[in-house]
Protein backbone atom coordinates (compact mmCIF):
# COMPACT_ATOMS: atom_id res chain seq x y z
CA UNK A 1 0.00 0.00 0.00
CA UNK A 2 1.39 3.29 -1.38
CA UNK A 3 2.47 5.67 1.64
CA UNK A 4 0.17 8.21 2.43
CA UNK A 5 1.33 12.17 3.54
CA UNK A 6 1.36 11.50 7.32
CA UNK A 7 2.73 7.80 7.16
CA UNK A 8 5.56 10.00 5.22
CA UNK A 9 6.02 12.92 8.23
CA UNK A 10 5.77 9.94 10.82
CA UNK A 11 8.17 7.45 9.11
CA UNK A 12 10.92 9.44 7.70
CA UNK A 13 10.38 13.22 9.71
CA UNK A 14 9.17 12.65 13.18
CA UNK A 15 12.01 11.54 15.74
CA UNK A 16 11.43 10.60 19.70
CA UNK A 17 10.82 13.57 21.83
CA UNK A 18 14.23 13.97 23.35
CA UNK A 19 15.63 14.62 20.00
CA UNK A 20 14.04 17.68 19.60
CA UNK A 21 15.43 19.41 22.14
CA UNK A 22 18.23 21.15 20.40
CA UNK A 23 21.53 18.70 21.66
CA UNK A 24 24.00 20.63 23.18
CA UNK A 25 22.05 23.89 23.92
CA UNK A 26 21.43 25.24 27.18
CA UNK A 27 17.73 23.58 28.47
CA UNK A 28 16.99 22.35 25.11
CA UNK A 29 14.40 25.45 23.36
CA UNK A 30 12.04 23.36 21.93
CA UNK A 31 8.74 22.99 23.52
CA UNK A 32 6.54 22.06 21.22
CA UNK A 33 7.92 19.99 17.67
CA UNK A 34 6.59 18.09 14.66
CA UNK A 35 3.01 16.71 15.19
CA UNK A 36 0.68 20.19 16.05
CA UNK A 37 -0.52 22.84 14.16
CA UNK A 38 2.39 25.00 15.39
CA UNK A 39 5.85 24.58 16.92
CA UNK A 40 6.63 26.08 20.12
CA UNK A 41 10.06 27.28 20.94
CA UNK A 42 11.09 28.72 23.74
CA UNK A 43 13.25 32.01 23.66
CA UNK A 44 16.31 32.66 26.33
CA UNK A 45 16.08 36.21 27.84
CA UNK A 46 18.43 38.26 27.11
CA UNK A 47 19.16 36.63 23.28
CA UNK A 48 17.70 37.50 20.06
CA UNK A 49 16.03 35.32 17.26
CA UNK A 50 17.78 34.65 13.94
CA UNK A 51 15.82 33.43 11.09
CA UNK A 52 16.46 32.63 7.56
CA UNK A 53 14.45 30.65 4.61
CA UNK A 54 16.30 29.03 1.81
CA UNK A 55 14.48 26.79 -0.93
CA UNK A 56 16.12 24.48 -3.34
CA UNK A 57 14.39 23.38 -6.67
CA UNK A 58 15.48 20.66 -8.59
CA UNK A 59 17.24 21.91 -12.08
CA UNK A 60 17.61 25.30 -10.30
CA UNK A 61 20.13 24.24 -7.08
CA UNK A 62 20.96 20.68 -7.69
CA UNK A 63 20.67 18.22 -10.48
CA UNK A 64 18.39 14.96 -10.49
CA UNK A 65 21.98 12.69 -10.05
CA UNK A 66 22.74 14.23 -6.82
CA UNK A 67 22.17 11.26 -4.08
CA UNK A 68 19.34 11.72 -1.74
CA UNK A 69 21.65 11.60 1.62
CA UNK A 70 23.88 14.69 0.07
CA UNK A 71 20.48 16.47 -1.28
CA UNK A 72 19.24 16.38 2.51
CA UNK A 73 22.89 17.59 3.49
CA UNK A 74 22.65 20.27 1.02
CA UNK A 75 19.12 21.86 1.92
CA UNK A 76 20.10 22.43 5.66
CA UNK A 77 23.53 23.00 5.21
CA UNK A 78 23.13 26.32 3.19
CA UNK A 79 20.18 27.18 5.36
CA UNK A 80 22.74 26.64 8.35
CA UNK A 81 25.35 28.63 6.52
CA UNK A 82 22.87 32.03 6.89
CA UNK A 83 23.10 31.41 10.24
CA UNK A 84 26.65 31.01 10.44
CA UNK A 85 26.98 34.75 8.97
CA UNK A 86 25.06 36.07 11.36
CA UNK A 87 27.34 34.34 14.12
CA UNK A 88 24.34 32.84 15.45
CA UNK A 89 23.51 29.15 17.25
CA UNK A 90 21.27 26.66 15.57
CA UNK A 91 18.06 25.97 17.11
CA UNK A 92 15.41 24.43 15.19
CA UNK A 93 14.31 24.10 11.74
CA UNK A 94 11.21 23.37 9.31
CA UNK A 95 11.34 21.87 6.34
CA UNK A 96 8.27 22.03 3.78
CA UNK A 97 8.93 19.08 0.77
CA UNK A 98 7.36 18.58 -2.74
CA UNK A 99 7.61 15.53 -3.90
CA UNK A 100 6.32 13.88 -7.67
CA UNK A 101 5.73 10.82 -6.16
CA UNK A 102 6.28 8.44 -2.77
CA UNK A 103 9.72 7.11 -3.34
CA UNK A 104 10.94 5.43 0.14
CA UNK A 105 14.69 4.88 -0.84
CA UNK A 106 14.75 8.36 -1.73
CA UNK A 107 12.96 9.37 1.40
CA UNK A 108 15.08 7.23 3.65
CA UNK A 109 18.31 8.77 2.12
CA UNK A 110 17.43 12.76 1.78
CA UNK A 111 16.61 12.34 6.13
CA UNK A 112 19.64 10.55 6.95
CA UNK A 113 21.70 13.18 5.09
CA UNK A 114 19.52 15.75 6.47
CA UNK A 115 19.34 14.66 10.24
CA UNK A 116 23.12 13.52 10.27
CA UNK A 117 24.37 17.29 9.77
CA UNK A 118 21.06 18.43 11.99
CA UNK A 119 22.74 16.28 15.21
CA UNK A 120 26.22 17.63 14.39
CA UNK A 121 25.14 21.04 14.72
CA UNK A 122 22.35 20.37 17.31
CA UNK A 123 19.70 21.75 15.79
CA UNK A 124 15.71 20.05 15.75
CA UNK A 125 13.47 19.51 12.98
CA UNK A 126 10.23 21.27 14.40
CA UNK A 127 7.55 21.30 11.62
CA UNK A 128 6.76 21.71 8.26
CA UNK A 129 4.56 20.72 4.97
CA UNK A 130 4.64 17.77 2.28
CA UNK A 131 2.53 17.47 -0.91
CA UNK A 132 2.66 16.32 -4.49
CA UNK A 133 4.69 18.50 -6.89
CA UNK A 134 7.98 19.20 -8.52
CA UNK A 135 11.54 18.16 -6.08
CA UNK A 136 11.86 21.23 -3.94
CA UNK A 137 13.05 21.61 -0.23
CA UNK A 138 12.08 24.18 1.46
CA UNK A 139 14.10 25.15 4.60
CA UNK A 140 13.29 28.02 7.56
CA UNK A 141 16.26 27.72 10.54
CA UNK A 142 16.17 29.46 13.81
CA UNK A 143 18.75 30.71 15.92
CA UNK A 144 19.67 32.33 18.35
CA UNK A 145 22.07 34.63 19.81
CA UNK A 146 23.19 37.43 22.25
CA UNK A 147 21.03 40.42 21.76
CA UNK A 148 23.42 43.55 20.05
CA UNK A 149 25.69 41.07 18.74
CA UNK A 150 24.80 39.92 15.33
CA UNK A 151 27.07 40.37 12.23
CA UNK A 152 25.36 42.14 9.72
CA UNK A 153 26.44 43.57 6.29
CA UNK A 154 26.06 46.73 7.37
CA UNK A 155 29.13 47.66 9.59
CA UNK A 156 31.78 47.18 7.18
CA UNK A 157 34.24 50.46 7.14
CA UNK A 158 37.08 51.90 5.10
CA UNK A 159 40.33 50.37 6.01
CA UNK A 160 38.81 47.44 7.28
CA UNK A 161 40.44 44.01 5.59
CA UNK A 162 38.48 41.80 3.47
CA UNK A 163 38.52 37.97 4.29
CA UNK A 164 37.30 34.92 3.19
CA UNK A 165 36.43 31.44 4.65
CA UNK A 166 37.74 28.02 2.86
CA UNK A 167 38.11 24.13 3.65
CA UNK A 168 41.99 24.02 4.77
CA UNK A 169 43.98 22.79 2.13
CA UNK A 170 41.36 23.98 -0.58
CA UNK A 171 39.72 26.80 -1.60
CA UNK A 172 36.67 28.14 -3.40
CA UNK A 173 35.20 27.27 -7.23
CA UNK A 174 35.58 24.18 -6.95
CA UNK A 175 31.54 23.80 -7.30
CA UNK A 176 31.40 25.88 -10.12
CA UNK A 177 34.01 23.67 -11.40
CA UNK A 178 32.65 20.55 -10.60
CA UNK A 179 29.02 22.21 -12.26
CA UNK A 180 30.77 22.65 -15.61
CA UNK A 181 32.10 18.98 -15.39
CA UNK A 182 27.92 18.02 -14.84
CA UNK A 183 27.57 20.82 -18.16
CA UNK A 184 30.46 18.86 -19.83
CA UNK A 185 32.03 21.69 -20.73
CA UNK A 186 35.25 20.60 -18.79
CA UNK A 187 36.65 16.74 -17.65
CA UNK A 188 38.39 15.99 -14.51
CA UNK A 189 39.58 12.84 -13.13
CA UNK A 190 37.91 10.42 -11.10
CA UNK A 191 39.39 11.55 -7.66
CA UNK A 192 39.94 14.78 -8.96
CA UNK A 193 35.53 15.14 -9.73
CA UNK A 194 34.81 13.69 -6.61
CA UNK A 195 36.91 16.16 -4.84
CA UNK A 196 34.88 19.06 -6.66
CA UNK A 197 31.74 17.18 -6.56
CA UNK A 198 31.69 16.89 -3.16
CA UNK A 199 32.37 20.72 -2.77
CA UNK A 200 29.29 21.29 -4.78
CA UNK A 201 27.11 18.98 -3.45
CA UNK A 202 27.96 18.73 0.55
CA UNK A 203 28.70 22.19 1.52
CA UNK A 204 30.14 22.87 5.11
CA UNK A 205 28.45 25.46 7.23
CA UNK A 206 30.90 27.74 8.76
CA UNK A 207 28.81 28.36 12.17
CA UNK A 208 31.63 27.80 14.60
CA UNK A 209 33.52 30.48 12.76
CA UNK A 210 30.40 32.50 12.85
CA UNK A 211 29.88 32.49 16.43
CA UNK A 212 33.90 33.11 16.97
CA UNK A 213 33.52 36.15 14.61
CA UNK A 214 31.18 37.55 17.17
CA UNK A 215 32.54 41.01 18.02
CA UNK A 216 35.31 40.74 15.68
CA UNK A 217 34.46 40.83 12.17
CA UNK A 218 32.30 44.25 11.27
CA UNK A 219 30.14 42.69 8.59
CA UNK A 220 29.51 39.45 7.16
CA UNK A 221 27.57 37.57 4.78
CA UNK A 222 28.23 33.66 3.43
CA UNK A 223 29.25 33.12 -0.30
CA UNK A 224 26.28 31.67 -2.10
CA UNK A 225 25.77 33.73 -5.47
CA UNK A 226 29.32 34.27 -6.01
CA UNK A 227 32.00 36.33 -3.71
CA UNK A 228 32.36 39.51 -6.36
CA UNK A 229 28.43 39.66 -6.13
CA UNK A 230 27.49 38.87 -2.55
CA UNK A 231 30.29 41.49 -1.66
CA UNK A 232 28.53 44.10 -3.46
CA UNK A 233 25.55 43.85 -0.61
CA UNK A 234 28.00 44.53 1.91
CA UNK A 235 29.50 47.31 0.28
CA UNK A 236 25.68 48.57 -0.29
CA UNK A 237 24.63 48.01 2.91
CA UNK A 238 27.92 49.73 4.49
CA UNK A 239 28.73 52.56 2.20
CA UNK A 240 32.04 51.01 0.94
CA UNK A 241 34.06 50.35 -1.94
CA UNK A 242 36.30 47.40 -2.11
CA UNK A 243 39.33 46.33 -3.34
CA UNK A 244 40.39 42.43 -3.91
CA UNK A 245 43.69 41.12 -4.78
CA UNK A 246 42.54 38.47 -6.97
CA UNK A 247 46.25 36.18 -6.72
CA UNK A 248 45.98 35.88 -3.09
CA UNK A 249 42.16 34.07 -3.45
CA UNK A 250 41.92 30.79 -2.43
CA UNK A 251 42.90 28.43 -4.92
CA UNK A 252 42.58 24.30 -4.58
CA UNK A 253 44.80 22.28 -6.29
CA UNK A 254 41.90 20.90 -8.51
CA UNK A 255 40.84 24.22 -9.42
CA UNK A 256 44.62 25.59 -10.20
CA UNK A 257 44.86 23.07 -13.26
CA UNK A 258 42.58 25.37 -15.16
CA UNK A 259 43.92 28.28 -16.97
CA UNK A 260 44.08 31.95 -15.06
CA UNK A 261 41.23 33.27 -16.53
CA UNK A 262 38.71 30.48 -15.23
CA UNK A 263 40.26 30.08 -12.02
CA UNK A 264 39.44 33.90 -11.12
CA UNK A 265 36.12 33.73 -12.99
CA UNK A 266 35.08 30.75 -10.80
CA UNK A 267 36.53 31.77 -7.55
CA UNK A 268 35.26 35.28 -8.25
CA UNK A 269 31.59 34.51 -9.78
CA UNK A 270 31.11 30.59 -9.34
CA UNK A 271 28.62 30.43 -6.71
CA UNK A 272 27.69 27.49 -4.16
CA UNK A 273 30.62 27.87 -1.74
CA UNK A 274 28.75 28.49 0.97
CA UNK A 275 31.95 29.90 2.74
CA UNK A 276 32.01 33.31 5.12
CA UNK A 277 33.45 36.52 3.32
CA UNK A 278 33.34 39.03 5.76
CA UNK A 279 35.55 42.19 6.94
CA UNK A 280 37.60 43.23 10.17
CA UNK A 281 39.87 45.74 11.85
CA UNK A 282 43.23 45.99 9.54
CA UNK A 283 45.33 45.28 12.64
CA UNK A 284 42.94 42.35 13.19
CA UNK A 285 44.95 39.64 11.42
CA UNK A 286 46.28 37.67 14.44
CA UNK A 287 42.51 37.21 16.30
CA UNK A 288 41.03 36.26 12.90
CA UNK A 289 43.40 33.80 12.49
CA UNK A 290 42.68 32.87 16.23
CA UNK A 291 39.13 32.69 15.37
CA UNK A 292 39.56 30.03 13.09
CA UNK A 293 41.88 27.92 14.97
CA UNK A 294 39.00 28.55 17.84
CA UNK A 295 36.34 27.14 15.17
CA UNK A 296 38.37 24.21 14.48
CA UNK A 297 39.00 23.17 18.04
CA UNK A 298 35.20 23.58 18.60
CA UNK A 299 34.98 20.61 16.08
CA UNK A 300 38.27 18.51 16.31
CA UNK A 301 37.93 15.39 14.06
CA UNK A 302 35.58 17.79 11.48
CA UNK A 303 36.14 19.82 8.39
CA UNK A 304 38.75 22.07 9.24
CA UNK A 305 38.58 25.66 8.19
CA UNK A 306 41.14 28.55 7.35
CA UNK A 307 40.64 31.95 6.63
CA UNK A 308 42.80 34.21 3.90
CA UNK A 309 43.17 37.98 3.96
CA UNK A 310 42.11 39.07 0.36
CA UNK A 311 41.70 42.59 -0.02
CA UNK A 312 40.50 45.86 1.95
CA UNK A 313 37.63 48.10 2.47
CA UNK A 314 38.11 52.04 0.52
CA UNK A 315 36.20 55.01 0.65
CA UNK A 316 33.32 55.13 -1.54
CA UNK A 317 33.68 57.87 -4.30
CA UNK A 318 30.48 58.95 -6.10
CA UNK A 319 31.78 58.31 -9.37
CA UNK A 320 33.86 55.27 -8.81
CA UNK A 321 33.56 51.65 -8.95
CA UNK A 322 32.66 49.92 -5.85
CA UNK A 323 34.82 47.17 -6.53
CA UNK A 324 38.28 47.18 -7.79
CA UNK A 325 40.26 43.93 -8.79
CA UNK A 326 43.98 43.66 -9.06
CA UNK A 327 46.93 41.30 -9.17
CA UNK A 328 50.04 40.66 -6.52
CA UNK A 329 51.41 43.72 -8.06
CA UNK A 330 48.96 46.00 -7.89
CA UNK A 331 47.73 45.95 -11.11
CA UNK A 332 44.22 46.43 -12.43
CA UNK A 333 42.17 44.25 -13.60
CA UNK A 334 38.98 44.34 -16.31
CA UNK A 335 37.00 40.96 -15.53
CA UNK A 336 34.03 40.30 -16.91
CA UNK A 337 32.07 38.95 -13.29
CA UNK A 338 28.99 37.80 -13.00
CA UNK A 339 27.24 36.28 -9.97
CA UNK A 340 24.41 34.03 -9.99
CA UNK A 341 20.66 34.79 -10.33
CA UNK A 342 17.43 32.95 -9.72
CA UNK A 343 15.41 34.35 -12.54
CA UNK A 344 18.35 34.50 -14.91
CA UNK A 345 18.71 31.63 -17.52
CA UNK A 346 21.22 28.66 -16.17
């Protein structure tokens, strides 16, 4: 007999009650979880709410060959990573699904990828929706965090550096790069595509950064459309202009085998890094870098992170570009960038 909507919830979305009460936070938040018209959560005086919603369609944000354990990774993980550049704590989550049909092996794989990264980052699935329609995930996370002390995009401020979050001993692209492997526009090696594939397809959320960022960086915001683009809503927000020494960008070994131009194009404009980018003090350098070792002892046995200085904030002038690229020496550079957009055609 086929599996009907709440058989679904129950079987595959509904864990026992001591799950959902947020592992490793202070009295657990959740009152109230999956099961009622409404989740309940209980707020901690003296901290403020951080939400964020991020969907993901299929075609759109991941292809119909990604496996079901790294699509349920995927969906929280960049809904996590919002949270991460606010410096925030995971709390709880919902997640509203569309499905074309009642496929259990599917089902059974998208929650173990899902609720695996949900326990590592203690966070509780709360609520939510099903029904019949085209693959899409549909993610809303709380958090939480001290009131006053959220990094926002607007605090950023000339002579301030200009970092950027990668996975230690990579850098960033490599989705984009493993995307135009997919497009078959490029060819990698085996271990080389499963390197790049598994940068596109089981993104890291950056929280313990986030939260060791807290009163440190001046503005943040994580790398999801590209870093050229997302940086121009901090230098919006902030009243900035930027510039970015484009040889000091992360660069992974995978990604370096590519010529000059498509490294920078993909590290500049590839999109789906889901890293931090995010600015500080200029005599900052030493606690940033002690930020991230803090992040990685947070988490010893996970992903490790590093952080690389690659530019600095400037003045705004009315009739200048916000952003300004350049090489080692100083030169300037004219790079066609551009970032990714929804209602743009792939």
């Amino acid at each position: 007999m086929a599996l009907g909507e709440f058989d679904l919830i129950t079987k595959y979305f509904t864990r026992p009650a001591r799950a959902s009460l947020g592992a490793g936070l202070p009295g657990g938040h959740t009152v109230l979880g999956v099961g009622d018209d409404c989740a309940l959560l209980q707020p901690v005086p003296g901290r403020q709410w951080a939400v964020s919603t991020d969907m993901l369609v299929e075609g759109r944000h991941f292809l119909s060959t990604v496996r079901p354990e790294r699509l349920g990774h995927k969906a929280l993980a960049v809904n996590l990573s919002d949270l991460a550049a606010c410096g925030a704590d995971p709390v709880a989550f919902t997640l509203a699904l569309a499905l074309p049909r009642v496929d259990e092996a599917f089902l059974a794989g998208l929650s173990q990828g899902l609720f695996a990264l949900a326990d590592a980052h203690g966070i509780a699935l709360v609520g939510g929706d099903t029904t019949a329609g085209p693959l899409n995930l549909c993610i809303t996370v709380f958090g939480e965090l001290p009131a006053g002390q959220a990094l926002r995009r607007d605090g950023a401020r000339a002579g301030d550096a200009l970092w950027v979050s990668h996975p230690a001993g990579g850098g960033i692209g490599d989705a984009r790069l493993a995307l135009e492997v997919f497009r078959g526009t490029l060819a990698l090696p085996g271990a080389a595509f499963e390197r790049v594939r598994q940068a596109m397809e089981l993104p890291q959320p950056r929280l313990d950064l986030g939260r060791a960022l807290r009163g440190l960086a001046t503005a943040a915001i994580d790398v999801s459309d590209g870093l050229a683009g997302d940086l121009g809503h901090i230098l919006r927000r902030s009243g900035v202009a930027a510039e970015i020494d484009v040889d000091a960008l992360p660069i992974s070994a995978d990604l370096a085998t590519l010529p000059l131009a498509l490294q920078r194009e993909y590290a500049l404009a590839g999109g789906d890094d889901y890293e931090l980018l995010f600015t500080a003090p200029a005599e900052a350098d030493g606690a940033v870098r002690a930020a991230a070792e803090a992040a990685n002892a947070a988490r010893p046995g996970g992903p490790a992170v590093a952080v690389r200085r690659i530019g600095r904030l400037t003045a705004a002038a009315p009739a200048g570009p916000a952003l300004r690229l350049v090489d080692g020496s100083g030169q300037a550079l004219a790079l066609a960038l551009r970032g990714f957009d929804h209602f743009a055609t792939p």
